[in-house]
Structures are given as structure tokens and as C-alpha cells.
Protein backbone atom coordinates (compact mmCIF):
# COMPACT_ATOMS: atom_id res chain seq x y z
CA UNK A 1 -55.10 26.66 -2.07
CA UNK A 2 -55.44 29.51 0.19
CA UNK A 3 -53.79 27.80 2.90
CA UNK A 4 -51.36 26.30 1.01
CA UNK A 5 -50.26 29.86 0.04
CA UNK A 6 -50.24 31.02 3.83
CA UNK A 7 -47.19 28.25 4.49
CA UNK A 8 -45.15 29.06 1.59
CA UNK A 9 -45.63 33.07 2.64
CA UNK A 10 -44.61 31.94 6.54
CA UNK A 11 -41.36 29.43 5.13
CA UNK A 12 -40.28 31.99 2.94
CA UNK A 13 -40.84 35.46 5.68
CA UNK A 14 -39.23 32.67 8.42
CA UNK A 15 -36.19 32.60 5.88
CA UNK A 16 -35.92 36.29 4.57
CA UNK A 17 -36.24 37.90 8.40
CA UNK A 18 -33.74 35.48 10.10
CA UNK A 19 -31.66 35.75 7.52
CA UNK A 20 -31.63 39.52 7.21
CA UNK A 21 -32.09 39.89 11.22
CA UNK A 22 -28.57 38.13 10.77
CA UNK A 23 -27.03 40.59 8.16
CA UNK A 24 -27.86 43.74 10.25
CA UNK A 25 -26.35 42.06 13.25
CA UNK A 26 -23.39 42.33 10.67
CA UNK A 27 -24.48 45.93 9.86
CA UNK A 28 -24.83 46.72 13.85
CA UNK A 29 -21.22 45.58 14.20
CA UNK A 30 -19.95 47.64 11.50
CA UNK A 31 -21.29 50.65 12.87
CA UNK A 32 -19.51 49.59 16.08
CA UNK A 33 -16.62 48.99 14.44
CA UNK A 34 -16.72 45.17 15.36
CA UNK A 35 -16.50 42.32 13.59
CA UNK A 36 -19.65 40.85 14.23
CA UNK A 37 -21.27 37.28 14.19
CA UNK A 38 -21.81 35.15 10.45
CA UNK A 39 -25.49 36.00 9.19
CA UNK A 40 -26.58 32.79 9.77
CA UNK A 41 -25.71 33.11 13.61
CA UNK A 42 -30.02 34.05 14.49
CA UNK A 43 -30.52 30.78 13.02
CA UNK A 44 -28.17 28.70 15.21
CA UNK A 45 -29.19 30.56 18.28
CA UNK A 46 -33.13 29.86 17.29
CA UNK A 47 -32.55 25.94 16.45
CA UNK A 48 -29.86 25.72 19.74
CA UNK A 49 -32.89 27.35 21.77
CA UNK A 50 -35.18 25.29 20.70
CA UNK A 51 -33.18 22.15 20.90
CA UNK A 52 -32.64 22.80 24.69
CA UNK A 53 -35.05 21.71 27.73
CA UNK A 54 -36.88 24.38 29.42
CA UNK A 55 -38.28 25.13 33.04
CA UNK A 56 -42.06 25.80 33.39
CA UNK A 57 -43.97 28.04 35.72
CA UNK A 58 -47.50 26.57 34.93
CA UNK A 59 -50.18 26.46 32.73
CA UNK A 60 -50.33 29.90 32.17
CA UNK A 61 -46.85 30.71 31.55
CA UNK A 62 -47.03 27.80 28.46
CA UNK A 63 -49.89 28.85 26.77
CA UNK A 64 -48.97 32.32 26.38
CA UNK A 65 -45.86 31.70 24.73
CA UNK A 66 -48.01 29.25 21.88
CA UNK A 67 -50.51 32.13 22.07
CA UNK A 68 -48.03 34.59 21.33
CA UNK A 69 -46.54 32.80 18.98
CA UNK A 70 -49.55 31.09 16.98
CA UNK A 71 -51.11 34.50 16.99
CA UNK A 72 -47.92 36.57 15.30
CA UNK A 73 -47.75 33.82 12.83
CA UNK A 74 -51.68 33.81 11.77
CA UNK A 75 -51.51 37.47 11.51
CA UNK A 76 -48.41 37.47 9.14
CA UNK A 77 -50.55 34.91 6.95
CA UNK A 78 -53.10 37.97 6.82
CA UNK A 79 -50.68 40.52 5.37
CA UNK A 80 -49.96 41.06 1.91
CA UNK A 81 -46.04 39.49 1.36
CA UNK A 82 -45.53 41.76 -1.99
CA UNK A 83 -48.22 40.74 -4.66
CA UNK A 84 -49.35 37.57 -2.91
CA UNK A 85 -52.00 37.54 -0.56
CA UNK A 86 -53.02 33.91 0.97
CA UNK A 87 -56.57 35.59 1.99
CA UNK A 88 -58.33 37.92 -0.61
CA UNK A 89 -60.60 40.11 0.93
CA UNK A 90 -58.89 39.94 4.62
CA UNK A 91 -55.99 41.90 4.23
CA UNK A 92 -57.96 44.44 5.76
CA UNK A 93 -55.67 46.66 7.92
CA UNK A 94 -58.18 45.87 11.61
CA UNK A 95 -58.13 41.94 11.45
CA UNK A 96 -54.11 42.42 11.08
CA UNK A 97 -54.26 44.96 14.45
CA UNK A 98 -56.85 42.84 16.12
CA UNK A 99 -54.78 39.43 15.41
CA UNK A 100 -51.83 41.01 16.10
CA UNK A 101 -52.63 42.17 19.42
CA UNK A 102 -53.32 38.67 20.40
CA UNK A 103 -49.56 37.95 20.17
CA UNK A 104 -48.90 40.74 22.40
CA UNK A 105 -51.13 39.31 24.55
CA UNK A 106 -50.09 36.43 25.16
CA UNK A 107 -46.58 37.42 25.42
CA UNK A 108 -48.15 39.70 28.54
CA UNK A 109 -49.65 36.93 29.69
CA UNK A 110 -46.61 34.28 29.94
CA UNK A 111 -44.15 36.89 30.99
CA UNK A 112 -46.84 37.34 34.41
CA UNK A 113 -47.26 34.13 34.77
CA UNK A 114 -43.52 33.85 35.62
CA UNK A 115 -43.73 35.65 38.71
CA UNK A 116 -40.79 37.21 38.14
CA UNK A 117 -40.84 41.12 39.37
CA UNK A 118 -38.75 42.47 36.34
CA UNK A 119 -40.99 40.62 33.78
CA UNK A 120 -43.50 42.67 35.24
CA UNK A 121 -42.53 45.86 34.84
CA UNK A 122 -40.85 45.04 31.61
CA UNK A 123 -44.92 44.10 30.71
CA UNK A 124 -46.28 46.92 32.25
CA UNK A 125 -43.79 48.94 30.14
CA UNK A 126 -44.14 47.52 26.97
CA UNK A 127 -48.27 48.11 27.74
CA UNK A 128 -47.65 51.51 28.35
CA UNK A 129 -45.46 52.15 24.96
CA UNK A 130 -48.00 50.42 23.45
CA UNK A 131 -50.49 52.83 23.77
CA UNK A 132 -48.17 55.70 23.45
CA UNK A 133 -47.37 54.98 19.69
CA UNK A 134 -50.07 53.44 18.76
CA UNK A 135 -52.44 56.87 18.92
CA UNK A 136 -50.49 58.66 16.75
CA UNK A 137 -50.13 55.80 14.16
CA UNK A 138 -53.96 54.92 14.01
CA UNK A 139 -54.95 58.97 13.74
CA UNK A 140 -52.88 58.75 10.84
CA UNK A 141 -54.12 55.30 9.24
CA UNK A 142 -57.99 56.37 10.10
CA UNK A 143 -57.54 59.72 8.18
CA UNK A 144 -55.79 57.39 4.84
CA UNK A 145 -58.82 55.08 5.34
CA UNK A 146 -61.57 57.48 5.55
CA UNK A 147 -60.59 59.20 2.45
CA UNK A 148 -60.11 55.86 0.49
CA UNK A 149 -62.34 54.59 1.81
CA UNK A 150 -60.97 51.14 1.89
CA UNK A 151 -59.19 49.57 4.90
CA UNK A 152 -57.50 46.83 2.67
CA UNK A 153 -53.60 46.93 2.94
CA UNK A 154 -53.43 45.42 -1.07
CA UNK A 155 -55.89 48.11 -2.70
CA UNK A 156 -54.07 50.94 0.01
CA UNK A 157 -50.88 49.57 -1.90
CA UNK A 158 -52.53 49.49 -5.31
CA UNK A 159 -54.12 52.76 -5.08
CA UNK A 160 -50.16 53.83 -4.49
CA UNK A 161 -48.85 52.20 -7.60
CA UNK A 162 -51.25 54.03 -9.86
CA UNK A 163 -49.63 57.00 -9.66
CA UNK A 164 -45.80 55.84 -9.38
CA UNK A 165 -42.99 56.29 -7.28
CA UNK A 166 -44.51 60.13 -6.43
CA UNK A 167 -48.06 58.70 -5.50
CA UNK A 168 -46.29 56.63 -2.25
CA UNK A 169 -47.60 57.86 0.82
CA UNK A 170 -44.39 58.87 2.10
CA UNK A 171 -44.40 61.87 -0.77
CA UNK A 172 -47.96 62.50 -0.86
CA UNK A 173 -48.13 62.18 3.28
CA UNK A 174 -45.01 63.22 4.92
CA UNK A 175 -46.11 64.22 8.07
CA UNK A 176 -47.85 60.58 8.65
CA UNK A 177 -44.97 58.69 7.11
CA UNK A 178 -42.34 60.58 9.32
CA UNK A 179 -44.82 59.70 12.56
CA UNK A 180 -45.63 55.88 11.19
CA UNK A 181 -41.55 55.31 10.91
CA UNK A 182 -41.18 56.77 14.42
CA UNK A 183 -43.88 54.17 15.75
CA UNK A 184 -42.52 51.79 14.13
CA UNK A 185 -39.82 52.54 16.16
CA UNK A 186 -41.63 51.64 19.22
CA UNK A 187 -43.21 48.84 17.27
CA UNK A 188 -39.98 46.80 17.04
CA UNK A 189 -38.96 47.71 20.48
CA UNK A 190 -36.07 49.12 18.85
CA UNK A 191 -33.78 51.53 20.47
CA UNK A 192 -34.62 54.66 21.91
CA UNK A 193 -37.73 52.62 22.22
CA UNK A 194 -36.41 49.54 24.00
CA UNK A 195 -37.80 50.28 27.33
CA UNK A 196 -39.74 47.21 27.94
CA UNK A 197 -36.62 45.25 27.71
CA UNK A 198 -33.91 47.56 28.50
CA UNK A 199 -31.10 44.85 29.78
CA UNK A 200 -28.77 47.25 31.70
CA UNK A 201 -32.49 48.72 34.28
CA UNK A 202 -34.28 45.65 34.33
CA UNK A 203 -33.04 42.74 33.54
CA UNK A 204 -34.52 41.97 30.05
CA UNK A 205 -37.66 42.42 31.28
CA UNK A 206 -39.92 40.13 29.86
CA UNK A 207 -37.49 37.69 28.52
CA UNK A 208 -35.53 37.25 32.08
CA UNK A 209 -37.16 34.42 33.35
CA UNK A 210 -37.06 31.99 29.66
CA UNK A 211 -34.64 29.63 28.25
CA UNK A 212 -34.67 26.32 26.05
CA UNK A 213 -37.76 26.16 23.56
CA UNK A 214 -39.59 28.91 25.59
CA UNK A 215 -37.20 31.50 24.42
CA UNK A 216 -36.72 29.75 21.23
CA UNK A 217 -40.26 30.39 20.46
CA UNK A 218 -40.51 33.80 21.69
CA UNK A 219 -37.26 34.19 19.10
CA UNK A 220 -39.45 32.97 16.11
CA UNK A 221 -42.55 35.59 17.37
CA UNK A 222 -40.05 38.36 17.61
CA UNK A 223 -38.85 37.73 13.64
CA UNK A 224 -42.53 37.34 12.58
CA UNK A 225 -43.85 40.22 14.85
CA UNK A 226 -41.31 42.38 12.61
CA UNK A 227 -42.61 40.86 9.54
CA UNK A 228 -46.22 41.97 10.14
CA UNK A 229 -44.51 45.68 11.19
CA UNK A 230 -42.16 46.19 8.79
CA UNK A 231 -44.49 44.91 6.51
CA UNK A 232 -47.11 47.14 7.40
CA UNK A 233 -44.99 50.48 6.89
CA UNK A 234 -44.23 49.25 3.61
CA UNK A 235 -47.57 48.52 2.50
CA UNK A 236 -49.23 51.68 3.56
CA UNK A 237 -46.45 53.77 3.10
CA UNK A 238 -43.91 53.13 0.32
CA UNK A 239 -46.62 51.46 -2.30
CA UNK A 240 -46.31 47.58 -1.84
CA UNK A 241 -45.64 46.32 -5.00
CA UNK A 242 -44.11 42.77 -6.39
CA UNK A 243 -42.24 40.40 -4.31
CA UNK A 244 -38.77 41.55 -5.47
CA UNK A 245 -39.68 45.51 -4.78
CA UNK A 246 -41.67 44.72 -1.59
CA UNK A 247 -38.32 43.07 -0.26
CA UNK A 248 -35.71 45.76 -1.76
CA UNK A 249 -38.03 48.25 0.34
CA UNK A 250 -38.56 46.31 3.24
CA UNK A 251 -34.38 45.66 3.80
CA UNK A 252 -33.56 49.66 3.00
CA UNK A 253 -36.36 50.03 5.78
CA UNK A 254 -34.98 47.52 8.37
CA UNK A 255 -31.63 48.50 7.63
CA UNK A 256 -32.58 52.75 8.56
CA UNK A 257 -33.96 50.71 11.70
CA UNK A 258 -30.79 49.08 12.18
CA UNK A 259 -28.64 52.49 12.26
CA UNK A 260 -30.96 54.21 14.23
CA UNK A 261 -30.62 51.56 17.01
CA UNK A 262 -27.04 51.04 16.22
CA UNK A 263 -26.20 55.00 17.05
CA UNK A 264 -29.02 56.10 19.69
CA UNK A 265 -29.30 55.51 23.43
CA UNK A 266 -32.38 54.66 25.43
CA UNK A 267 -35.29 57.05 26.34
CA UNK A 268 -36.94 56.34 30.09
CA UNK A 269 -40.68 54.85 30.01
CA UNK A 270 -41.99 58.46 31.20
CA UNK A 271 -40.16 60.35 28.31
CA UNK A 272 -41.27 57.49 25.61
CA UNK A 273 -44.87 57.85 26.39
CA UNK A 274 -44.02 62.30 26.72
CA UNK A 275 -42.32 61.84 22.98
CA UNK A 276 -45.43 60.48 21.45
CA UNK A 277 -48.20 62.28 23.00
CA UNK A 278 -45.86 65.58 21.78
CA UNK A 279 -44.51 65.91 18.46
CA UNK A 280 -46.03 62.70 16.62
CA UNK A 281 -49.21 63.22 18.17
CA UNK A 282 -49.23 66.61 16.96
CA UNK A 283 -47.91 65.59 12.82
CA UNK A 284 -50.63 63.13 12.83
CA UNK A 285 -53.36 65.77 13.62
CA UNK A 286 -52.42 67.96 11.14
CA UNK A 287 -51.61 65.36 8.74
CA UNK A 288 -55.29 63.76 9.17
CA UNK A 289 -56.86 67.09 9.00
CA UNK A 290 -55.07 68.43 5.73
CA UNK A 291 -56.05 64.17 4.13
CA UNK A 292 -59.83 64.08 5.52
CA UNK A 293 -60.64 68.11 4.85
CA UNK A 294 -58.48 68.88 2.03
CA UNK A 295 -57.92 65.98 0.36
CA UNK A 296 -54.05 67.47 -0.30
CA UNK A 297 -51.38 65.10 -0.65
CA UNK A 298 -53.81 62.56 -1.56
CA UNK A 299 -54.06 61.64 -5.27
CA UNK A 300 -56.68 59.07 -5.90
């Protein structure tokens, strides 16, 4: 049964994400004052991708786009999608980190095998970022955990719910929610954060060198990579809840995303990795300290 819960939650996040990835396209263009593309256009350009033949550069460069894939997909079966949860007792916030490193992994690992000189330093960029936001995030996850004492994403959600709209962590936290949303940011690779890719400096980075079902795949990772992040803000910070609330939250979330990227321009690598080890770095600190010694802001 479990399993059979896992597809439904990928069929139906493979539907909402595309489908909304579409609509802020939409939103994007508005901003812009463009017209923009129908909502359904990230579906065509998926299915046309994947349609197409592709060029290989070995073994290497294959398997790391299934790994990257597989893995973003088997960690999105590990998250809580609202009130459903395929795997009781493993929506524990480390096996979705651990599994979903294993996606960005293999992404690293494809992109290299390439050959391709801006893949690489799109890779060793998107490495970098990585553990520029992710220091600042964890301080402030670790300091939630410790005085729950639970690292389940349903019971952190649960525990929220209790004490209503005023118990989410982004009231009763707002240091850590202000620095999880800004490495979330980095997260999505969304701009200012877009470094690793940055189209106009390098070339796309990682992406340059893939076409046909290669970069049809990498498409479907990208939508299910957001999944597990979006989802993860939500979870931890805005109180979960059913399937219909967890979705109203996770689109007014997205969509924020969507303006920010729609209205900013692009930091360079050395200032992304400057940002976070400044300011965030600094709210999470004194956001952990106030949780773990305190116990303010937290209302169990």
C-alpha cells in the first residue's frame, strides 16, 4: 500500500509543479509586461525533450542523469505531500537531505562527465552555493529539532497545527523563517542565486552540453527537486496541514519566488557564498540560541 501511495504522491506533484511551473512563467511575463507562453507550455517542452534523440558522452555522463533523477524522485516519495505520507516513520527531515543530495550528485557527476569546461564551473559553482546556504539553513533546523526533539517533518508540522495559524514557525521563529526563505532561494537556483547556471557568463553551465531525453530528464528532476524544497519550507515553516492548505501555501510560496526572480538581477559566485556566511549566518545563530536556551518563540 505504501508504495502504491508513493506513485499517486509522484503523478499528482509531477502534475501540480509542471502545471504551476507553467502559470508563473505566465506570472514572470506579467511582471515583464509580456505576454507570456500557455501554462501548459513546461509540459510540451518536457514531452518534446523527451521525444527527441540525444548525444552521449559515456557511461558516466548517462548514469548521472538516472541518478539524479531516480534520486529527486525517491526523495519526494519521502516527504510529507499535505496529510499523506507514503512512509510513516521516514519522513524524518536527514533521510530527505541525505536522499536528496544524491540527486545533486549525480547531476555533478553527468554534467563532468561531459567534458565540457562551462559545465564545470557551472558544477563547481553550484557546489560552492551549496554549502553556502546550506549552513545557515541546518543551524536553524538543528536548533527546531533539538528542542522538539523530533526530526520528523509530519510531527514538526503537527506540533505547528496545535497551536494555529500563530504557532507556524514563521511567527514563532522569524529570524529562521526569514533565513530558510532566503536559502531556499539558493535552493531553487533561483535568481540572485542562479550562479551555477547563469546563461549570459557561462553558458548554462551545467545544462550546456544536453539535449533530447537527457535534458528532458534533467527537466522532470528540476520540477521534483522544487517539490522536495518548496515542500520542505512549507512543512517546517508554515505548519503543513491537509492537501488543499499544503498546496494554497506552497503556490503563495512559489509565486513570492517567482517575483523575486522576476525583479532581481544576479549576485557573482564570491558575493553568493559572502551573503550567506554574513547576514543569514548571523539570524540563524541568534535564532538557534534564543530556540535551544530560551525556549522563546517556541510553543510546544
Amino acid at each position: 500500500m505504501s508504495y502504491l501511495i508513493a506513485l499517486m504522491i509522484v503523478f499528482i506533484g509531477f502534475l501540480w509543479q509542471v502545471s504551476l511551473d507553467g502559470i508563473q512563467r505566465k506570472v514572470t511575463a506579467k511582471v515583464h509586461r509580456r505576454v507570456g507562453p500557455p501554462w501548459y507550455q513546461t509540459f510540451m517542452d518536457i514531452f518534446k525533450a523527451l521525444s527527441k534523440s540525444s548525444i552521449t558522452h559515456g557511461f558516466i555522463y548517462d548514469f548521472g542523469v538516472m541518478m539524479a533523477l531516480g534520486g529527486t524522485i525517491a526523495t519526494f516519495m519521502f516527504l510529507p505531500f499535505g496529510d499523506i505520507v507514503a512512509f510513516n516513520g521516514l519522513d524524518n527531515f536527514f533521510v530527505v537531505v541525505y536522499l536528496l543530495a544524491i540527486g545533486s550528485l549525480g547531476m555533478a557527476m553527468s554534467a563532468s562527465g561531459s567534458g565540457n569546461a562551462w559545465a564545470g564551473i557551472g558544477i563547481m559553482r553550484a557546489l560552492t552555493q551549496m554549502v553556502a546556504y546550506e549552513v545557515p539553513f541546518m543551524i536553524v533546523v538543528f536548533g527546531m529539532i533539538h528542542v522538539y526533539g523530533t526530526s520528523s517533518l509530519s510531527e514538526l508540522a503537527q506540533i505547528q497545527q496545535m497551536n494555529g495559524i500563530f504557532g507556524w514557525h514563521i511567527f514563532t521563529m522569524p529570524l529562521g523563517a526569514i533565513v530558510a526563505f532566503i536559502s531556499l532561494l539558493g535552493m531553487l537556483n533561483k535568481v540572485p542565486f542562479d550562479t551555477p547556471i547563469a546563461p549570459a557568463e557561462i553558458a548554462s553551465g551545467p545544462m550546456v552540453e544536453y539535449g533530447g531525453k537527457h535534458f528532458g530528464m534533467l527537466m522532470l528532476q528540476h520540477e521534483f527537486a522544487t517539490l522536495v524544497e518548496v515542500g520542505l519550507f512549507v512543512n517546517l515553516f508554515l505548519g503543513g496541514g491537509n492537501l488543499i492548505e499544503y498546496l494554497i501555501k506552497y503556490f503563495f510560496v512559489y509565486t513570492l519566488v517567482t517575483v523575486i526572480y522576476a525583479v532581481s538581477a544576479r549576485f557573482r559566485i564570491e558575493n553568493v557564498v559572502t551573503f550567506f556566511y554574513g547576514v543569514p549566518i548571523v539570524l540563524s545563530l541568534v535564532q538557534a540560541a534564543i530556540v535551544i536556551f530560551t525556549g522563546l518563540g517556541v510553543n510546544v
